[in-house]
N, C-alpha and C. Protein backbone atom coordinates (compact mmCIF):
# COMPACT_ATOMS: atom_id res chain seq x y z
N UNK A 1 -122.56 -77.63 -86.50
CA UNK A 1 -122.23 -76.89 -87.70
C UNK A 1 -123.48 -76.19 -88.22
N UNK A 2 -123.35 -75.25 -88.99
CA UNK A 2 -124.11 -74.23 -89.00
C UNK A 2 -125.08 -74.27 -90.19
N UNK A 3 -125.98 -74.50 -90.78
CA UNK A 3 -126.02 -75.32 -92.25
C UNK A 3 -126.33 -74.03 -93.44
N UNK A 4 -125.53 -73.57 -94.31
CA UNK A 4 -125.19 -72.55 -94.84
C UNK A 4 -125.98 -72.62 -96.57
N UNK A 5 -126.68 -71.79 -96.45
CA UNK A 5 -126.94 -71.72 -97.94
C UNK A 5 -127.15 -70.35 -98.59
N UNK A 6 -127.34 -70.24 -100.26
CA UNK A 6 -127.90 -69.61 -100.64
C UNK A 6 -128.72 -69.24 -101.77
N UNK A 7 -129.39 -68.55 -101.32
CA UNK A 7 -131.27 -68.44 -101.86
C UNK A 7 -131.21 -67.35 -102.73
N UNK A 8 -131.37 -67.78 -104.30
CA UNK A 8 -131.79 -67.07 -105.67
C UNK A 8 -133.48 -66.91 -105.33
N UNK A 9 -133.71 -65.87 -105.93
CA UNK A 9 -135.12 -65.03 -106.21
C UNK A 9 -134.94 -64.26 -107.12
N UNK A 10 -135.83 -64.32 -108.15
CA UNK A 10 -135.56 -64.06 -109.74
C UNK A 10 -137.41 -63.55 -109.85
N UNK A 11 -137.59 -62.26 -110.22
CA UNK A 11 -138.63 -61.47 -110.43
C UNK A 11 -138.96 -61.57 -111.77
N UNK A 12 -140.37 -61.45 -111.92
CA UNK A 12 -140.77 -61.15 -113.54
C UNK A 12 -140.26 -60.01 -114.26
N UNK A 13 -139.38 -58.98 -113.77
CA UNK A 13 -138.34 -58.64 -114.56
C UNK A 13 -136.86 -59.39 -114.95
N UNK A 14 -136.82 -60.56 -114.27
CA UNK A 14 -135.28 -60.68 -114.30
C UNK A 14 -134.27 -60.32 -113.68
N UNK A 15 -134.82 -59.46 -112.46
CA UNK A 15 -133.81 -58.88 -111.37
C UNK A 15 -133.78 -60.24 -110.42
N UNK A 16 -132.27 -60.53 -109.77
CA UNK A 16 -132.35 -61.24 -109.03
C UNK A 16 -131.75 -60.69 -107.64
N UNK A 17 -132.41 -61.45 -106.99
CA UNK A 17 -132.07 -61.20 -105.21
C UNK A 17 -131.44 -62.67 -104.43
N UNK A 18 -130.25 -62.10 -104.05
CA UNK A 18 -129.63 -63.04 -103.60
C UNK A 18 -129.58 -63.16 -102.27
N UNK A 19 -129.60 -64.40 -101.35
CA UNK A 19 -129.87 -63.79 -99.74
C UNK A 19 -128.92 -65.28 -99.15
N UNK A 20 -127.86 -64.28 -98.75
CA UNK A 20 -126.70 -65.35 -97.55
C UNK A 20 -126.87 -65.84 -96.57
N UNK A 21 -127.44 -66.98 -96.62
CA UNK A 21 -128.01 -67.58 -95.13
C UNK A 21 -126.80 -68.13 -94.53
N UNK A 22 -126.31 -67.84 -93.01
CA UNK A 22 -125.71 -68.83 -91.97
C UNK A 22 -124.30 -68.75 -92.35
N UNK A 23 -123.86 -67.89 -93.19
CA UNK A 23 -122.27 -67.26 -93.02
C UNK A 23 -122.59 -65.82 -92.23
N UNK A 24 -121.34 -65.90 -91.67
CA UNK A 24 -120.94 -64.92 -90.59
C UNK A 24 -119.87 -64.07 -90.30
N UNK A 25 -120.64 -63.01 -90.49
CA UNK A 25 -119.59 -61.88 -91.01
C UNK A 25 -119.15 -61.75 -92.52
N UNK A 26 -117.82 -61.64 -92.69
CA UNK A 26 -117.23 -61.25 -94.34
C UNK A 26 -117.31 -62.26 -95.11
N UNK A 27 -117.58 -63.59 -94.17
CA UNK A 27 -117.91 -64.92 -95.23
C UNK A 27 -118.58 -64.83 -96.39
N UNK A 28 -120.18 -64.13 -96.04
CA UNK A 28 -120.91 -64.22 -97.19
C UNK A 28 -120.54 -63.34 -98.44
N UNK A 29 -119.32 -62.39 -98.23
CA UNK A 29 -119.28 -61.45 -99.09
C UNK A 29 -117.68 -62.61 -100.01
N UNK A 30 -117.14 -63.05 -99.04
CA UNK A 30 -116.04 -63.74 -99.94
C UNK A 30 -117.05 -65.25 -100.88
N UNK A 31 -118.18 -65.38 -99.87
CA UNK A 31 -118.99 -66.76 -100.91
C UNK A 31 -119.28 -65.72 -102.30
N UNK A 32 -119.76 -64.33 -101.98
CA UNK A 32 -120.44 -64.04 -103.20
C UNK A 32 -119.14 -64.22 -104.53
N UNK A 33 -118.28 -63.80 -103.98
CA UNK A 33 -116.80 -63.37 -104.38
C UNK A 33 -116.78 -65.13 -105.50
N UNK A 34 -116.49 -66.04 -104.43
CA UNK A 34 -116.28 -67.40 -104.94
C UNK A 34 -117.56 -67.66 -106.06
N UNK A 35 -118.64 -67.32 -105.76
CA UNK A 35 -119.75 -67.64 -106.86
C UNK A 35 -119.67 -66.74 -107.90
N UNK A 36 -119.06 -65.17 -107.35
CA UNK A 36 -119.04 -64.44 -109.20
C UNK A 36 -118.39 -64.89 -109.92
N UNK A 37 -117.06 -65.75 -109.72
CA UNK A 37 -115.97 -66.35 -110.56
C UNK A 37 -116.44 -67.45 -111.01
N UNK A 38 -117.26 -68.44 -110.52
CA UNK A 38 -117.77 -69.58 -111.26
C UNK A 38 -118.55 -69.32 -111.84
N UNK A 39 -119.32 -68.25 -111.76
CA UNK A 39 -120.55 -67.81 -112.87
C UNK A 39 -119.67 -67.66 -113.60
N UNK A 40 -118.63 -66.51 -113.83
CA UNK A 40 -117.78 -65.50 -114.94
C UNK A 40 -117.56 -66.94 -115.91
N UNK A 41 -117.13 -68.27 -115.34
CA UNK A 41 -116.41 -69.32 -116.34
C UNK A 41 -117.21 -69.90 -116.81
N UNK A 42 -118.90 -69.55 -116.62
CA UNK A 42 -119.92 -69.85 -117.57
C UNK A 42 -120.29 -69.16 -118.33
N UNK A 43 -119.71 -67.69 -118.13
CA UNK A 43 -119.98 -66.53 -119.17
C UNK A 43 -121.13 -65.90 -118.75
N UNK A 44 -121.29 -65.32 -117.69
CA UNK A 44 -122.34 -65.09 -116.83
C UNK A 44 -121.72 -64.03 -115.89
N UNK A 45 -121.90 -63.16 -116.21
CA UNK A 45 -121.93 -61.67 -115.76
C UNK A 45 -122.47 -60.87 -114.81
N UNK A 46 -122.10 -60.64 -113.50
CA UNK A 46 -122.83 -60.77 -112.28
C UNK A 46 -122.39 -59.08 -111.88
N UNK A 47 -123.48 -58.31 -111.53
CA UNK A 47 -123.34 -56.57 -111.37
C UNK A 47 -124.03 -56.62 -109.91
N UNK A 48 -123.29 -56.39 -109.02
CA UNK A 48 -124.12 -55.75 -107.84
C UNK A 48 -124.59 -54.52 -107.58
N UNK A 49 -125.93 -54.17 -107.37
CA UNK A 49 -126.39 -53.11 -107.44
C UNK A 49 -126.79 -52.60 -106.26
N UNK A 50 -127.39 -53.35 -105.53
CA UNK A 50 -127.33 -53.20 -103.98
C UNK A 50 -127.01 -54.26 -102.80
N UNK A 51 -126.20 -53.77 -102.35
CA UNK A 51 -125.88 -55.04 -101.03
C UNK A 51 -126.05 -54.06 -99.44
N UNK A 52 -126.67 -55.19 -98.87
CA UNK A 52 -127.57 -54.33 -97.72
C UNK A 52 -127.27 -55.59 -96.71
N UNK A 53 -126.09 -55.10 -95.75
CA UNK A 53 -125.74 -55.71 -95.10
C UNK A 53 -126.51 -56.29 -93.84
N UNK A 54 -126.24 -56.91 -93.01
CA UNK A 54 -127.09 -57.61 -92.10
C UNK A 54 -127.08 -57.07 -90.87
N UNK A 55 -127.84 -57.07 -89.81
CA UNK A 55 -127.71 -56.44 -88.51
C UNK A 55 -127.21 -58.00 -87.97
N UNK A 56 -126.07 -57.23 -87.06
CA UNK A 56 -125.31 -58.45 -86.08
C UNK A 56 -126.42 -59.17 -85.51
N UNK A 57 -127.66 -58.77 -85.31
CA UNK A 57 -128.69 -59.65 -84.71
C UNK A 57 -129.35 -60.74 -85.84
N UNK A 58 -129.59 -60.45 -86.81
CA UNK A 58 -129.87 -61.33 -87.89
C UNK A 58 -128.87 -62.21 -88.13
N UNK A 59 -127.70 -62.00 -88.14
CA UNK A 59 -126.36 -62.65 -88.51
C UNK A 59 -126.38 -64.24 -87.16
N UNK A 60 -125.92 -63.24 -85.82
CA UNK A 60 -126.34 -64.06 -84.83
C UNK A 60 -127.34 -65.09 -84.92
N UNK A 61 -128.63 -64.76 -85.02
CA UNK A 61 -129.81 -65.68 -85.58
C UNK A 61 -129.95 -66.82 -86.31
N UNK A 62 -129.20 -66.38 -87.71
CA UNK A 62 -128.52 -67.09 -88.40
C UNK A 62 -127.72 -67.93 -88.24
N UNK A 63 -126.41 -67.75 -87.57
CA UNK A 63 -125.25 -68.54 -87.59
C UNK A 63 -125.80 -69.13 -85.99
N UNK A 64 -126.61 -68.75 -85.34
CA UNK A 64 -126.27 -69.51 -83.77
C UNK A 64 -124.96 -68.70 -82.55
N UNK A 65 -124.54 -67.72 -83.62
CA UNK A 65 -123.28 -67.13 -82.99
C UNK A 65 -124.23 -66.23 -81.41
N UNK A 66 -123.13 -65.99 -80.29
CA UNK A 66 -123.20 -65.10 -79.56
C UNK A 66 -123.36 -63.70 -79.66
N UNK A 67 -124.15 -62.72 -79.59
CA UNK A 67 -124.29 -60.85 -80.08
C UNK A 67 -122.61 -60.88 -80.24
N UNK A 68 -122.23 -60.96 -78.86
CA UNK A 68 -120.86 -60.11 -78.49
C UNK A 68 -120.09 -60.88 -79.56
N UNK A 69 -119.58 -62.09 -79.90
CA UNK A 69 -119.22 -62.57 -80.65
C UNK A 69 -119.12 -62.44 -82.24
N UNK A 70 -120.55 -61.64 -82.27
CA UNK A 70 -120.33 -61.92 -83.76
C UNK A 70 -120.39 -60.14 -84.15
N UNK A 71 -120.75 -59.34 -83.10
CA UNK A 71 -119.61 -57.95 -82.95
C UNK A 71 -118.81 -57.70 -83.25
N UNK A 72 -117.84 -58.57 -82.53
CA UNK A 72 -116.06 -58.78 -82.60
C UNK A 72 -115.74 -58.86 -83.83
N UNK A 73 -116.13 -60.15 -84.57
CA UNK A 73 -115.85 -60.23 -85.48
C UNK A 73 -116.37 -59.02 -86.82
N UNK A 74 -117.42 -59.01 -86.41
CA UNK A 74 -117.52 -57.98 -87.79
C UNK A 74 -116.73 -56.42 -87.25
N UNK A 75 -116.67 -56.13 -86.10
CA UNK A 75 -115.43 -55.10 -85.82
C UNK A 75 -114.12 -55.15 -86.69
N UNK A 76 -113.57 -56.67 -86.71
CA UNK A 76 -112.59 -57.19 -86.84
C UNK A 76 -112.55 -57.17 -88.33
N UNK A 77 -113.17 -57.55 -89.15
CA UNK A 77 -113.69 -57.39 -90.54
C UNK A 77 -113.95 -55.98 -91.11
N UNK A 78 -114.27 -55.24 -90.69
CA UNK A 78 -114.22 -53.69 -90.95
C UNK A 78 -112.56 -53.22 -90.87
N UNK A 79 -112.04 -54.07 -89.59
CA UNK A 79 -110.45 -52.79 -89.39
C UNK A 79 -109.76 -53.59 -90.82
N UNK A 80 -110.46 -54.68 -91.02
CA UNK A 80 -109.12 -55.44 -91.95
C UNK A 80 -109.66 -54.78 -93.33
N UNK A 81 -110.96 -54.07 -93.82
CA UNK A 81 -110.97 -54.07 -94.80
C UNK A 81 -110.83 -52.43 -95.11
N UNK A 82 -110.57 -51.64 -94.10
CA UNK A 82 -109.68 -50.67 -94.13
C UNK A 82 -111.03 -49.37 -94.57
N UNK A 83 -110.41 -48.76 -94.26
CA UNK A 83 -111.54 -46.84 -94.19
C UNK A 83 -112.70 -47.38 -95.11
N UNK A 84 -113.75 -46.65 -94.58
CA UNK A 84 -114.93 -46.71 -95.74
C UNK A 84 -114.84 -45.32 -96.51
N UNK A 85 -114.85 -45.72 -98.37
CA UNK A 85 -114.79 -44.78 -98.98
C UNK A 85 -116.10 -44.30 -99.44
């Protein structure tokens, strides 16, 4: 199993940087999903300003996954989340 976390970094302005370790593919975007809603029920207000997705090789790296494998899947994750606008 893959051991999954994620890493707050908080600047002397107060900007924070969030970084999805060891989910793979659309996971980390549905974890962010699951963590904006538990913030929201603390009253904690979460704005994404930039999200800068991962190269399948970092991802791979990460998760232990196969290139071709974790290709597929993010192929597979793009057709499901339909045209880029």
């Amino acid at each position: 199993m893959v051991n999954r976390r994620v890493e707050f970094r908080v600047n002397n302005r107060g900007e924070v940087r969030t970084d999805f370790i060891g989910f793979a593919g659309p996971e980390c975007y549905e974890e962010a999903d699951r963590l904006r809603r538990l913030l929201a029920t603390l009253g904690v207000t979460v704005e994404d300003r930039e999200v800068v997705p991962k190269t399948e090789a970092q991802m791979a790296l990460e998760t232990g996954a196969d290139l071709d494998e974790e290709a597929e899947r993010t192929k597979k994750a793009k057709s499901k989340a339909g045209p880029e606008r």
